[in-house]
PDB file of N, CA and C in Angstrom:
ATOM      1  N   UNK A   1     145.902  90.564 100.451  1.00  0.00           N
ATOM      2  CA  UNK A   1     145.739  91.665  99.525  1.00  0.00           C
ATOM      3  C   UNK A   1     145.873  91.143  98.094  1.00  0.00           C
ATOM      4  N   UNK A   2     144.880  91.501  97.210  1.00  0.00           N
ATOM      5  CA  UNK A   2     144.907  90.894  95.587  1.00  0.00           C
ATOM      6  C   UNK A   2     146.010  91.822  94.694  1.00  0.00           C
ATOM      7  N   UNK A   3     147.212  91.960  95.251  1.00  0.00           N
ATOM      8  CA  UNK A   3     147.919  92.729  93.997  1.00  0.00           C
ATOM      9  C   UNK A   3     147.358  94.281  94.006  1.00  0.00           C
ATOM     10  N   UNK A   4     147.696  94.860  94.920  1.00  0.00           N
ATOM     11  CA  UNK A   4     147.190  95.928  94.704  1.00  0.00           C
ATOM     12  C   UNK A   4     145.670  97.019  95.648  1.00  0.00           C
ATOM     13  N   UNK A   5     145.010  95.691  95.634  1.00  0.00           N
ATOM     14  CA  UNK A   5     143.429  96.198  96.675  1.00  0.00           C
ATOM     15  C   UNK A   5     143.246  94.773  97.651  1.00  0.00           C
ATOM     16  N   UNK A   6     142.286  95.643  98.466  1.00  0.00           N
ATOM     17  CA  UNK A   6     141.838  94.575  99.078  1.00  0.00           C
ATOM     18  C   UNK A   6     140.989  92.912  98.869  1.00  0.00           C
ATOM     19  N   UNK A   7     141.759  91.847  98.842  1.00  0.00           N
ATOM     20  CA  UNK A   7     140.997  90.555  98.594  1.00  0.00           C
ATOM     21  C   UNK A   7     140.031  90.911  98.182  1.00  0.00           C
ATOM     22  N   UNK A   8     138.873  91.652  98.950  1.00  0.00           N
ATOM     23  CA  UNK A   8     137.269  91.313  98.980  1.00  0.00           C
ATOM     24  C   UNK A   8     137.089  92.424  97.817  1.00  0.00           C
ATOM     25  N   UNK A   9     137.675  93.110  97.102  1.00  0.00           N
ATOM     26  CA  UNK A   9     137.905  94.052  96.043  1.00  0.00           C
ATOM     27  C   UNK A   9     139.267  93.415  94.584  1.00  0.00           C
ATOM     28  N   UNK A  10     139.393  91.970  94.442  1.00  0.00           N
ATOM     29  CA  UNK A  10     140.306  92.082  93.438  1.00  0.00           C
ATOM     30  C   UNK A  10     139.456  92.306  92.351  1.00  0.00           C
ATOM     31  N   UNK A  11     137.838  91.582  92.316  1.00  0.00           N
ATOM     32  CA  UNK A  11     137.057  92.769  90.497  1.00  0.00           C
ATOM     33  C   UNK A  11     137.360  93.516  90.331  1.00  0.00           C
ATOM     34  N   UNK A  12     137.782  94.712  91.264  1.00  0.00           N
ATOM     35  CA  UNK A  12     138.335  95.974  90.635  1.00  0.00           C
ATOM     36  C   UNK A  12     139.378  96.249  90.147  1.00  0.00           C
ATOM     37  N   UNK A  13     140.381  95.534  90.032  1.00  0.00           N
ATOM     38  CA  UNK A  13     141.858  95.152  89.772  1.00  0.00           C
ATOM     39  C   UNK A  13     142.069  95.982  88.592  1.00  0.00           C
ATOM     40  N   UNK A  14     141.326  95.913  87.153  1.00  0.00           N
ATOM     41  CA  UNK A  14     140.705  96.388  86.301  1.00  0.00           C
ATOM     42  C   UNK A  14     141.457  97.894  85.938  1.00  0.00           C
ATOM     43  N   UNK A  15     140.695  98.208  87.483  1.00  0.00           N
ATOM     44  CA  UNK A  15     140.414  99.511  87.224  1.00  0.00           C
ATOM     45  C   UNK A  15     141.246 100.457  88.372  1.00  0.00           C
ATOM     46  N   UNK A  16     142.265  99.778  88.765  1.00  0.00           N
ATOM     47  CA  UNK A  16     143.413 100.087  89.536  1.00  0.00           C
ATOM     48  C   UNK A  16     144.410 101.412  89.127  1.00  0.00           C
ATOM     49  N   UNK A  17     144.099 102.010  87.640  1.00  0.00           N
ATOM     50  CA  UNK A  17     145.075 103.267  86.875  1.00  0.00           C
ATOM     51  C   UNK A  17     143.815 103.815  87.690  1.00  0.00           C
ATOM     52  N   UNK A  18     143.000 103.860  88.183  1.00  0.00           N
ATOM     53  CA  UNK A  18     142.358 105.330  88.733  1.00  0.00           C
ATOM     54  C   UNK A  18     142.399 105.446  89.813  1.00  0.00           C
ATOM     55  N   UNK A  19     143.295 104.649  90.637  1.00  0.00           N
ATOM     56  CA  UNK A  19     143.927 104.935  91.994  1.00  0.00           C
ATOM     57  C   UNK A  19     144.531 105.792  92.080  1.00  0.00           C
ATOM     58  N   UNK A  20     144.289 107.194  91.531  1.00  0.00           N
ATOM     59  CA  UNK A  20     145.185 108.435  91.604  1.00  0.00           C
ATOM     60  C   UNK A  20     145.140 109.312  93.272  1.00  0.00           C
ATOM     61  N   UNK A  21     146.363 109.185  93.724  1.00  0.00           N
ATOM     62  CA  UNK A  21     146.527 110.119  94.692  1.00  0.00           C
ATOM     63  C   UNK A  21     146.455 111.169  95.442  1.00  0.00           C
ATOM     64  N   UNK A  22     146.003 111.917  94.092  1.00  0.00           N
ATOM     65  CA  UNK A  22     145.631 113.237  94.176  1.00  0.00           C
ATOM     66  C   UNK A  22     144.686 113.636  93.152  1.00  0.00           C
ATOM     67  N   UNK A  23     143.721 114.784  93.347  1.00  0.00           N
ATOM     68  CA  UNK A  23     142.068 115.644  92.709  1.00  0.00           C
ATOM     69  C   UNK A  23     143.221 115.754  91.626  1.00  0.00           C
ATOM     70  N   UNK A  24     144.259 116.328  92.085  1.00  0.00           N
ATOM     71  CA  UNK A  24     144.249 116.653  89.914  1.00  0.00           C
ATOM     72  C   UNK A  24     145.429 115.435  89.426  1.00  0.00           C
ATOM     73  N   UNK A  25     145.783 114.668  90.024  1.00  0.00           N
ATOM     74  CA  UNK A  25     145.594 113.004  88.986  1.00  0.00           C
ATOM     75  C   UNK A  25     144.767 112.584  88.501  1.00  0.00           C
ATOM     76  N   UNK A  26     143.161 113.055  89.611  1.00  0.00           N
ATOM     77  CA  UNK A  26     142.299 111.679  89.181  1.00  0.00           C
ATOM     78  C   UNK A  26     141.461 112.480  88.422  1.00  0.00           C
ATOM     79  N   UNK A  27     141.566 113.982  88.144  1.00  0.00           N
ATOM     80  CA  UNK A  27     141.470 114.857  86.637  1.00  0.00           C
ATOM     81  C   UNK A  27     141.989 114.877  85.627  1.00  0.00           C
ATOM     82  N   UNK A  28     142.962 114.390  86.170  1.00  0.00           N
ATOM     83  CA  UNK A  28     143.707 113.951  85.090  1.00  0.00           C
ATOM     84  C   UNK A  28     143.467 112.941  84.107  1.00  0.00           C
ATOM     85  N   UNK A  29     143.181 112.107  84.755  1.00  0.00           N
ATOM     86  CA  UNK A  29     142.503 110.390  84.395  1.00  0.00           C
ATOM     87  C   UNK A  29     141.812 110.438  83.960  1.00  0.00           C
ATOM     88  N   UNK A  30     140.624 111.576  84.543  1.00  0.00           N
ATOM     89  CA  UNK A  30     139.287 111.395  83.848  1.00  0.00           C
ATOM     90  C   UNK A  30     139.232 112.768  82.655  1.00  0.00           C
ATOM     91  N   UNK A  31     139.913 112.991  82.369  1.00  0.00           N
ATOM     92  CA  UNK A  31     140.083 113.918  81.283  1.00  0.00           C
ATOM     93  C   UNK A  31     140.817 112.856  80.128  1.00  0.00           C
ATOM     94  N   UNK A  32     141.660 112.229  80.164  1.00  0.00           N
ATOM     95  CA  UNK A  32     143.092 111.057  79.217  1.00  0.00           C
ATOM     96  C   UNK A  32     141.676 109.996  79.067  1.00  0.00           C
ATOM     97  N   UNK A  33     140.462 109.747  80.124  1.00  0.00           N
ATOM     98  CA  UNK A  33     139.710 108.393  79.602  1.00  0.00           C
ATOM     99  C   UNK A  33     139.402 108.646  78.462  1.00  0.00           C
ATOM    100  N   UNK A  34     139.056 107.326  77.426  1.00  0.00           N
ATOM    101  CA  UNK A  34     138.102 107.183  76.896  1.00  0.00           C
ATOM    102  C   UNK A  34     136.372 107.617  77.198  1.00  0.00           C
ATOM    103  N   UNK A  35     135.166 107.506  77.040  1.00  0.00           N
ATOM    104  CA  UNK A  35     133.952 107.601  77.334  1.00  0.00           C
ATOM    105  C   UNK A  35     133.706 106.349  77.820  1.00  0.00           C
ATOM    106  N   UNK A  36     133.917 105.293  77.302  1.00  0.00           N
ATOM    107  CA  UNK A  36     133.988 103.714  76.663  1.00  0.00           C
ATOM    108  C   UNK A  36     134.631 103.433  78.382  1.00  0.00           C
ATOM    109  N   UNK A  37     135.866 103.801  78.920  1.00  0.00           N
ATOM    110  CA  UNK A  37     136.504 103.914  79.981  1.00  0.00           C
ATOM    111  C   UNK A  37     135.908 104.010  81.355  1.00  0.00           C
ATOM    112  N   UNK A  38     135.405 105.542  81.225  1.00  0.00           N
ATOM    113  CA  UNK A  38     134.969 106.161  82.253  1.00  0.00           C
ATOM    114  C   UNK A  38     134.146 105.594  82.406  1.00  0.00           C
ATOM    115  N   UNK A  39     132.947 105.032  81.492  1.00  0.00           N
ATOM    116  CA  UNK A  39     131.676 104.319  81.772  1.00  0.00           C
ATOM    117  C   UNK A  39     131.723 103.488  82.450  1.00  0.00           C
ATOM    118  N   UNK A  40     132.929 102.470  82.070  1.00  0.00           N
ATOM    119  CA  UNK A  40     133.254 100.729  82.332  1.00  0.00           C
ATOM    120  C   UNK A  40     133.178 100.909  84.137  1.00  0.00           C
ATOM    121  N   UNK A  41     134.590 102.184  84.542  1.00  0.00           N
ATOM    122  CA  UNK A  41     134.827 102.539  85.463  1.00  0.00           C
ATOM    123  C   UNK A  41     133.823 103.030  86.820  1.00  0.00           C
ATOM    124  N   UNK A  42     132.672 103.903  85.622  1.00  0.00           N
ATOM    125  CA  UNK A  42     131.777 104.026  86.863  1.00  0.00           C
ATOM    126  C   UNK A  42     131.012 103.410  86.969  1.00  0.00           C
ATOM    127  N   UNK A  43     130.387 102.275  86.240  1.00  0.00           N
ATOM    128  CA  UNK A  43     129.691 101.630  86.682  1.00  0.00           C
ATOM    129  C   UNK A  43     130.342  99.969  87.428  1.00  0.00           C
ATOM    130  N   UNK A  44     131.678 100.075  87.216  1.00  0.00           N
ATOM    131  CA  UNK A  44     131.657  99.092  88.383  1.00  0.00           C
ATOM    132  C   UNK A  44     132.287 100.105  89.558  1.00  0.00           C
ATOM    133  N   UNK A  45     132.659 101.282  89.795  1.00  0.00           N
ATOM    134  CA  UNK A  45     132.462 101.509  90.956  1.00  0.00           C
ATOM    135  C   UNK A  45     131.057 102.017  91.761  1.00  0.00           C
ATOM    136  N   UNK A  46     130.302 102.268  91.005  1.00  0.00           N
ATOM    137  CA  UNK A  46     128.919 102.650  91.255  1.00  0.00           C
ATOM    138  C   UNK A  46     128.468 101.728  91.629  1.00  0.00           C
ATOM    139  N   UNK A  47     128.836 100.103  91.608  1.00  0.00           N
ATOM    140  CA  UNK A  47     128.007  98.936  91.339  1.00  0.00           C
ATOM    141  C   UNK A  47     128.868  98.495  93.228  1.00  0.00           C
ATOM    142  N   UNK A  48     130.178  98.634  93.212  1.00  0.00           N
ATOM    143  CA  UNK A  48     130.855  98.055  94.288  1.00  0.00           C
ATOM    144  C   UNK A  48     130.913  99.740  95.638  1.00  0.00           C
ATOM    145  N   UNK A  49     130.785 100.492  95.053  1.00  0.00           N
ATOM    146  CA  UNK A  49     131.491 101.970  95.809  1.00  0.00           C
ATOM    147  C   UNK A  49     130.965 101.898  97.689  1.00  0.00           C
ATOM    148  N   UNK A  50     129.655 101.344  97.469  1.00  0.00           N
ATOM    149  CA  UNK A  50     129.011 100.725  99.342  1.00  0.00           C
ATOM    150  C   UNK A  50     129.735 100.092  99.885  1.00  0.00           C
ATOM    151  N   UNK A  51     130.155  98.951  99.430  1.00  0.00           N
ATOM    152  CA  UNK A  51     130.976  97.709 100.019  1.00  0.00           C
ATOM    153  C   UNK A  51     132.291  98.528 100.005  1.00  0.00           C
ATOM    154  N   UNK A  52     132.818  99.418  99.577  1.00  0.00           N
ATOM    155  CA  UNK A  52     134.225  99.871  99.671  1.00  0.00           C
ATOM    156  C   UNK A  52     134.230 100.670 100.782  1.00  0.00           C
ATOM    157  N   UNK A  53     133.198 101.642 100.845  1.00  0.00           N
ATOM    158  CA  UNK A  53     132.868 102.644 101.503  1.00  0.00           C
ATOM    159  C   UNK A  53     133.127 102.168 103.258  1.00  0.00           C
ATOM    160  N   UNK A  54     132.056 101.210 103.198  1.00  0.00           N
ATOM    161  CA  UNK A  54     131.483 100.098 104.432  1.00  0.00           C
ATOM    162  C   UNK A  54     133.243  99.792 104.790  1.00  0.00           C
ATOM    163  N   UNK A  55     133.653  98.918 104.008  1.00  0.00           N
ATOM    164  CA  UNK A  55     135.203  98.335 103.983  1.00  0.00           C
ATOM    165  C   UNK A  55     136.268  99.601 104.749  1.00  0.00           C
ATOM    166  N   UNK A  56     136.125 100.465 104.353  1.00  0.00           N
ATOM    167  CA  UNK A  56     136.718 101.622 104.821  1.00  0.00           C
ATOM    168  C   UNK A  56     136.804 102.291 106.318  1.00  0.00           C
ATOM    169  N   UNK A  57     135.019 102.581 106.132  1.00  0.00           N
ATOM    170  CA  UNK A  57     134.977 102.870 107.218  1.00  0.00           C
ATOM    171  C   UNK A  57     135.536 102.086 108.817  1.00  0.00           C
ATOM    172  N   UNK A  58     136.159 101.055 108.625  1.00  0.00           N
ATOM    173  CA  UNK A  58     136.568 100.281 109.871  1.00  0.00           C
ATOM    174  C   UNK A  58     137.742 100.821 110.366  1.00  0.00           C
ATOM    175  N   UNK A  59     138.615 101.837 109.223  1.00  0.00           N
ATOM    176  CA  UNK A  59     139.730 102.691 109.515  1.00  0.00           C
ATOM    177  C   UNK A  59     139.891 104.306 110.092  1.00  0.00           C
ATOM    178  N   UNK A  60     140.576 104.951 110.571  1.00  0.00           N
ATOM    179  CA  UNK A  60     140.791 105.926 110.858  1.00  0.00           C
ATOM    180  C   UNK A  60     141.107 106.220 109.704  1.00  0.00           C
ATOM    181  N   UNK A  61     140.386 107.841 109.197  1.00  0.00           N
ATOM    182  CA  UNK A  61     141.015 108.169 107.455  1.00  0.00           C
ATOM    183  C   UNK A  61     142.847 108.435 107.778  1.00  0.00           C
ATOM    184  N   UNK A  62     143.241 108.779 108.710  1.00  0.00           N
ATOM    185  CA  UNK A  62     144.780 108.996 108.646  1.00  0.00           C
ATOM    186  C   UNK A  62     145.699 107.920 108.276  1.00  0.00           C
ATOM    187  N   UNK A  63     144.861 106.746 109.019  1.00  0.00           N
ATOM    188  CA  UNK A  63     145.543 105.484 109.012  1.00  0.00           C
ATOM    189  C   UNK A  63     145.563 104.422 107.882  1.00  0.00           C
ATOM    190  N   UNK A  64     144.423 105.308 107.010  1.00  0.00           N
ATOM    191  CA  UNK A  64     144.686 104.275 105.796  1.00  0.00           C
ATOM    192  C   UNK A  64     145.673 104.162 104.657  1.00  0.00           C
ATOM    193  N   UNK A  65     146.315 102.977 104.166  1.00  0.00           N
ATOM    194  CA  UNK A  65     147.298 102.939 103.494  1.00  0.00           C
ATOM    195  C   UNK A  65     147.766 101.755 102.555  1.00  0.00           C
ATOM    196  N   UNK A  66     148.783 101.540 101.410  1.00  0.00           N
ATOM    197  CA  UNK A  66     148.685 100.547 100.893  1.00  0.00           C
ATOM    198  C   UNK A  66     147.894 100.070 100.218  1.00  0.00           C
ATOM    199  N   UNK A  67     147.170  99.031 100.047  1.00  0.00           N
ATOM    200  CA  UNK A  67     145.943  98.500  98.959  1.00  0.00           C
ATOM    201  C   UNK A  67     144.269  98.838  99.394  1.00  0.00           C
ATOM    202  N   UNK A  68     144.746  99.621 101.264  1.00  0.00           N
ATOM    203  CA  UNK A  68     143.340  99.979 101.257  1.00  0.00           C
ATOM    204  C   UNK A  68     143.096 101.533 100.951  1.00  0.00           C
ATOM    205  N   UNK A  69     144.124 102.268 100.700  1.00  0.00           N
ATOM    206  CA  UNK A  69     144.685 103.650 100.116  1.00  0.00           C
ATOM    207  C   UNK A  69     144.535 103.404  98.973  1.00  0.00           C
ATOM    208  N   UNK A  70     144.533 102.834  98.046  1.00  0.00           N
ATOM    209  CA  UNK A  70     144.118 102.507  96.547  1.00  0.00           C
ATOM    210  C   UNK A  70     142.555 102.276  96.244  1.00  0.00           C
ATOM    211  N   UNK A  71     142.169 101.324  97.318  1.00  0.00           N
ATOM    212  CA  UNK A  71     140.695 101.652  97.146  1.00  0.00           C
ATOM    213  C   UNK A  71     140.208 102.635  97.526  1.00  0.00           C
ATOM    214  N   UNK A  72     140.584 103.694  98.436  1.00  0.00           N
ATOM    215  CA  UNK A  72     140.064 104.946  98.847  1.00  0.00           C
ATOM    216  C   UNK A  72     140.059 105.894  97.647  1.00  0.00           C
ATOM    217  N   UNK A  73     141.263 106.309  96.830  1.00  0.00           N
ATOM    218  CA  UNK A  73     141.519 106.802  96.184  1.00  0.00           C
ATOM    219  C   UNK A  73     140.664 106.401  94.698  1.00  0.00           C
ATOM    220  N   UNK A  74     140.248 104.851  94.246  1.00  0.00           N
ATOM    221  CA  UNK A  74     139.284 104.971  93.644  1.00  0.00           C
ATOM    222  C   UNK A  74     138.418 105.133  93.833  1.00  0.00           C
ATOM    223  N   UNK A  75     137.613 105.104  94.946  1.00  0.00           N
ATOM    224  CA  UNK A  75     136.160 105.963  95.603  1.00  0.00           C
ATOM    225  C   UNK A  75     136.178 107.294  95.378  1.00  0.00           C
ATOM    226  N   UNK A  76     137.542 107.787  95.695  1.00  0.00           N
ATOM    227  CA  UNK A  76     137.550 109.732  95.157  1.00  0.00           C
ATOM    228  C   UNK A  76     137.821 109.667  93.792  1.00  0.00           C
ATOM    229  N   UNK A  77     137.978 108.815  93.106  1.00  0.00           N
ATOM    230  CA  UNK A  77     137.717 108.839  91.201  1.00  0.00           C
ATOM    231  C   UNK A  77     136.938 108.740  90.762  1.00  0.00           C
ATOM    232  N   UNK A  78     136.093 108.077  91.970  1.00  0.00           N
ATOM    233  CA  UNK A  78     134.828 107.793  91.315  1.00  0.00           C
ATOM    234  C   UNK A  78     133.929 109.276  91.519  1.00  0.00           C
ATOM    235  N   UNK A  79     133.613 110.336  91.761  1.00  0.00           N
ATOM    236  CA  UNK A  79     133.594 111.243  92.322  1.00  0.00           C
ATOM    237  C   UNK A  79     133.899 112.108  91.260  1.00  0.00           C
ATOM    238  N   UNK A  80     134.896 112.012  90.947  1.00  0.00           N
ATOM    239  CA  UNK A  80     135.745 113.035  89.632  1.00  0.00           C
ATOM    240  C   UNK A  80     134.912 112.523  87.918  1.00  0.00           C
ATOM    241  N   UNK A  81     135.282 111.095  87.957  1.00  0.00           N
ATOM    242  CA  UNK A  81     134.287 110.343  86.799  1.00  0.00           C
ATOM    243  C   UNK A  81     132.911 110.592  87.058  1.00  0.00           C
ATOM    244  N   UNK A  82     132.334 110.752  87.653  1.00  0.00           N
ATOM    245  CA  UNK A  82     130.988 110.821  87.943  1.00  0.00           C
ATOM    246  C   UNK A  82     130.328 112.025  87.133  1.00  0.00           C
ATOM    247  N   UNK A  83     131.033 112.988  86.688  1.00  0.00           N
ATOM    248  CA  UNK A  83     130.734 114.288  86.480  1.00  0.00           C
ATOM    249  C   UNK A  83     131.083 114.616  84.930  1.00  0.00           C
ATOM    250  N   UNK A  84     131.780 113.468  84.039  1.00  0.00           N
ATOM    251  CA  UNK A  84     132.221 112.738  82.671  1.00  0.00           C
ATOM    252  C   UNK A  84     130.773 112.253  82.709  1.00  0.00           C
ATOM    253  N   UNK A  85     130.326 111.458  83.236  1.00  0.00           N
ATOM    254  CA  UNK A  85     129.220 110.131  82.864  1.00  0.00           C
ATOM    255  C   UNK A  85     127.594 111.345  83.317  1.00  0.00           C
ATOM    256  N   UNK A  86     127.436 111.302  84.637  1.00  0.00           N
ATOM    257  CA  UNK A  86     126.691 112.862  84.869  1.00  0.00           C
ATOM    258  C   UNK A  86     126.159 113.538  84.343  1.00  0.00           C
ATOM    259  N   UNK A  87     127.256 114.521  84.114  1.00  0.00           N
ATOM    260  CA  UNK A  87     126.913 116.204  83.502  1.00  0.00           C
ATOM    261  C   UNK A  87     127.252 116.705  82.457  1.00  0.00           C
ATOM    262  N   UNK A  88     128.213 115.997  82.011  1.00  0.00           N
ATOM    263  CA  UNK A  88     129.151 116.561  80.570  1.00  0.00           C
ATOM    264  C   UNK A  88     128.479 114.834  79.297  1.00  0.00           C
ATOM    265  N   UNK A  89     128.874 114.310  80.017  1.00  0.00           N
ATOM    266  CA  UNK A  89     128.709 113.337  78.519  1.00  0.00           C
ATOM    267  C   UNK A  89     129.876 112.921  77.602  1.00  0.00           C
ATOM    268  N   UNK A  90     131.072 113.709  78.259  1.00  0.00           N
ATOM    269  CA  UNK A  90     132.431 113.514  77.567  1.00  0.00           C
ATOM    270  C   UNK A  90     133.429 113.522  78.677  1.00  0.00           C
ATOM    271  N   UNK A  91     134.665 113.241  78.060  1.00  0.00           N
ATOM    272  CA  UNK A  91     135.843 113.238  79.205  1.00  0.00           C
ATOM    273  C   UNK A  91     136.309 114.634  78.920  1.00  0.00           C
ATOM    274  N   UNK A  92     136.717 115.382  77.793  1.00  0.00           N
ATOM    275  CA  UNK A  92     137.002 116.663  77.902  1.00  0.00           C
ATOM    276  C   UNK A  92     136.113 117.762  77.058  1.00  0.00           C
ATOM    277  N   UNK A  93     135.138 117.846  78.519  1.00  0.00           N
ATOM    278  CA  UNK A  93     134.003 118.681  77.982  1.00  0.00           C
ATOM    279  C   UNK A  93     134.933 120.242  77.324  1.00  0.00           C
ATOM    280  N   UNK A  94     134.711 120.809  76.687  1.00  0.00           N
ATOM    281  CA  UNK A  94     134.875 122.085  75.873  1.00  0.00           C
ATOM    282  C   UNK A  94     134.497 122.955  76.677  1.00  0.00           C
ATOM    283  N   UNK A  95     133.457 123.415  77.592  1.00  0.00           N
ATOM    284  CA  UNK A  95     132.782 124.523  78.138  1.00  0.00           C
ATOM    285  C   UNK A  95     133.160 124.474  79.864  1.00  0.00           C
ATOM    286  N   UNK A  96     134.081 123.790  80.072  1.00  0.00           N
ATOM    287  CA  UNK A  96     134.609 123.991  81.499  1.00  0.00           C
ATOM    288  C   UNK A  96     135.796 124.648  81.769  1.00  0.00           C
ATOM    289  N   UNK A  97     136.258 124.774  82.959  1.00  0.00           N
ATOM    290  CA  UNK A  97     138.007 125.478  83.213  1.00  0.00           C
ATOM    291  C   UNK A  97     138.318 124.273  82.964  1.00  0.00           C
ATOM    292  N   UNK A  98     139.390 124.153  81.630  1.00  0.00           N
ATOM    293  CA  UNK A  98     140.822 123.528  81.172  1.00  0.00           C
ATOM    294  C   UNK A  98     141.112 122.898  82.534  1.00  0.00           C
ATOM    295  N   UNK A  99     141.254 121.472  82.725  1.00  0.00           N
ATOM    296  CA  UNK A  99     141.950 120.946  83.754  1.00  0.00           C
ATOM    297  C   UNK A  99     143.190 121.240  83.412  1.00  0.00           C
ATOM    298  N   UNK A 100     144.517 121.441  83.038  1.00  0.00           N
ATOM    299  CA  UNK A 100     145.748 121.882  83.248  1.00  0.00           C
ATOM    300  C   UNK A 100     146.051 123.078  83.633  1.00  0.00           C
ATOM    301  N   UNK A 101     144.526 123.956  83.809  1.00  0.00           N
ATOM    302  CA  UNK A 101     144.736 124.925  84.428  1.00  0.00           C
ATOM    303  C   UNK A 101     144.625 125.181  86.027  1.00  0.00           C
ATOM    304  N   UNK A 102     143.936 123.653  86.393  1.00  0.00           N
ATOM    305  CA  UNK A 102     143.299 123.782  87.729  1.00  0.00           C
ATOM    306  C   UNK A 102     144.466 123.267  88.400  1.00  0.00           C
ATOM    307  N   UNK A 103     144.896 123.497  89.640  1.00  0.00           N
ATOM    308  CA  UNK A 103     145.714 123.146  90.449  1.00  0.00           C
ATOM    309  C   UNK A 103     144.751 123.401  91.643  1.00  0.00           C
ATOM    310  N   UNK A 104     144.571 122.216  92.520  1.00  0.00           N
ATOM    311  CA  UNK A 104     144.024 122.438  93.911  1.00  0.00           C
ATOM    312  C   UNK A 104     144.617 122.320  95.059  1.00  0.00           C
ATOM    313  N   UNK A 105     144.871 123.457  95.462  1.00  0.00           N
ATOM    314  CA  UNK A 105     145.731 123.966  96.443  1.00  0.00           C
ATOM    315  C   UNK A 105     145.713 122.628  98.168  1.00  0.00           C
ATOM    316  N   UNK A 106     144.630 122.184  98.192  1.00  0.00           N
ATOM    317  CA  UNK A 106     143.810 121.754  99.358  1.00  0.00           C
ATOM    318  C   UNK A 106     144.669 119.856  98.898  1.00  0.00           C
ATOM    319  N   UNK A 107     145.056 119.845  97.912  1.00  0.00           N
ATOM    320  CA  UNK A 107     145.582 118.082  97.206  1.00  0.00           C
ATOM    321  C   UNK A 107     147.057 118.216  98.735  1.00  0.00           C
ATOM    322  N   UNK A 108     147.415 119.265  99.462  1.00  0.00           N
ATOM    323  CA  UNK A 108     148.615 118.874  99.730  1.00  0.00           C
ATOM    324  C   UNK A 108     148.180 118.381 102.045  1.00  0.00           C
ATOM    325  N   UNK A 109     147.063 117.726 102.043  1.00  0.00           N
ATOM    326  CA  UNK A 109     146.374 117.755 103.016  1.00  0.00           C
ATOM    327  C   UNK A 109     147.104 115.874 103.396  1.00  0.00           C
ATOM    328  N   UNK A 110     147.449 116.020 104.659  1.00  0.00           N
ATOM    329  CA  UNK A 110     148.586 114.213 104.941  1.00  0.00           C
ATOM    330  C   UNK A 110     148.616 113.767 104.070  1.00  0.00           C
ATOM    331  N   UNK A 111     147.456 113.225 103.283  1.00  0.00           N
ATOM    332  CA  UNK A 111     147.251 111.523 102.852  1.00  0.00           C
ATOM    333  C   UNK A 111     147.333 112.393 100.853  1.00  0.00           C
ATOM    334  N   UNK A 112     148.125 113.182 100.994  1.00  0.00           N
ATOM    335  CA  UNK A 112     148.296 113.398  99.778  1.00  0.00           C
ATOM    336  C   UNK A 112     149.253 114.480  99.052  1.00  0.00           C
ATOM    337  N   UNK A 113     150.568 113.803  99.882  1.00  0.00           N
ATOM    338  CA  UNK A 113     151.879 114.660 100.174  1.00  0.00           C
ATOM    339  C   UNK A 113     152.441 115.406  99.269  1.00  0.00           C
ATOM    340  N   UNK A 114     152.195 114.512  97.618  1.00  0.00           N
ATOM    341  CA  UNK A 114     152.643 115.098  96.401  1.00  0.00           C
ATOM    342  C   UNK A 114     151.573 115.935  95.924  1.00  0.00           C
ATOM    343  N   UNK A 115     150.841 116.434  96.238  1.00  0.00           N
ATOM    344  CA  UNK A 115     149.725 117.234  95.744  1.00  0.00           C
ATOM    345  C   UNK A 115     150.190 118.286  95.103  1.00  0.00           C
ATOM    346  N   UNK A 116     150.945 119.111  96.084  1.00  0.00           N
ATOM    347  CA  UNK A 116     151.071 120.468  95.787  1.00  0.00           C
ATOM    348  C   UNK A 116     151.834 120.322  94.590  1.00  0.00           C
ATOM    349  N   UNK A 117     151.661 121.515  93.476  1.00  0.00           N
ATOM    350  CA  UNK A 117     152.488 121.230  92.144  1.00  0.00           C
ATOM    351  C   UNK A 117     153.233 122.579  91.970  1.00  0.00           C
ATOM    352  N   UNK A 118     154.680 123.288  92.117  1.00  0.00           N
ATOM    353  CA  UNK A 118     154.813 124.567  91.761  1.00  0.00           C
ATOM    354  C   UNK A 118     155.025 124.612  90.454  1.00  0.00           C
TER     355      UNK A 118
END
């Protein structure tokens, strides 16, 4: 394991703060990026996201954990960033629901224990 991800994934090392755990961390993230950020971010996960995907799939989703739970979790950032780079053109578009308003009820599902926020 490279510190964090899997060997065959330490390029992404990088970009390891968007290993967020949970939909509204990794809203979080992608709301706090830069543009400059999010870009860097999606295009090397856009560039690697198959080979992670592929990498993944050899697991049961319950069973994944550790540095291959970090790459999962940047595959679901990438997902969240996608929609910065996408559809908006910014990290905190003006004309959407306020992410500090969103809480997603569904973040408290196994593989994402701290989700729930009261």
């Amino acid at each position: 394991m490279a510190n964090g991800l899997p060997d065959e994934f330490a390029d992404l090392l990088p970009y390891l703060d968007w290993a967020r755990p949970t939909e509204l961390e990794r809203n979080e993230k992608r709301w706090s990026a830069t543009m400059e950020e999010s870009q860097s971010f999606y295009d090397a996960m856009l560039a690697r996201g198959p080979a992670a995907l592929e990498f993944l799939d050899r697991f049961e989703l319950a069973e994944i954990e550790g540095e291959n739970l970090a790459l999962l979790n940047m595959c679901l950032s990438l997902a969240e960033c996608s929609a910065t780079i996408e559809m908006y053109e910014d990290p905190q578009p003006k004309y959407v629901f306020p992410i500090d308003r969103f809480v997603p009820v569904h973040d408290a599902w196994p593989l994402a224990p701290t989700g729930v926020r009261s």
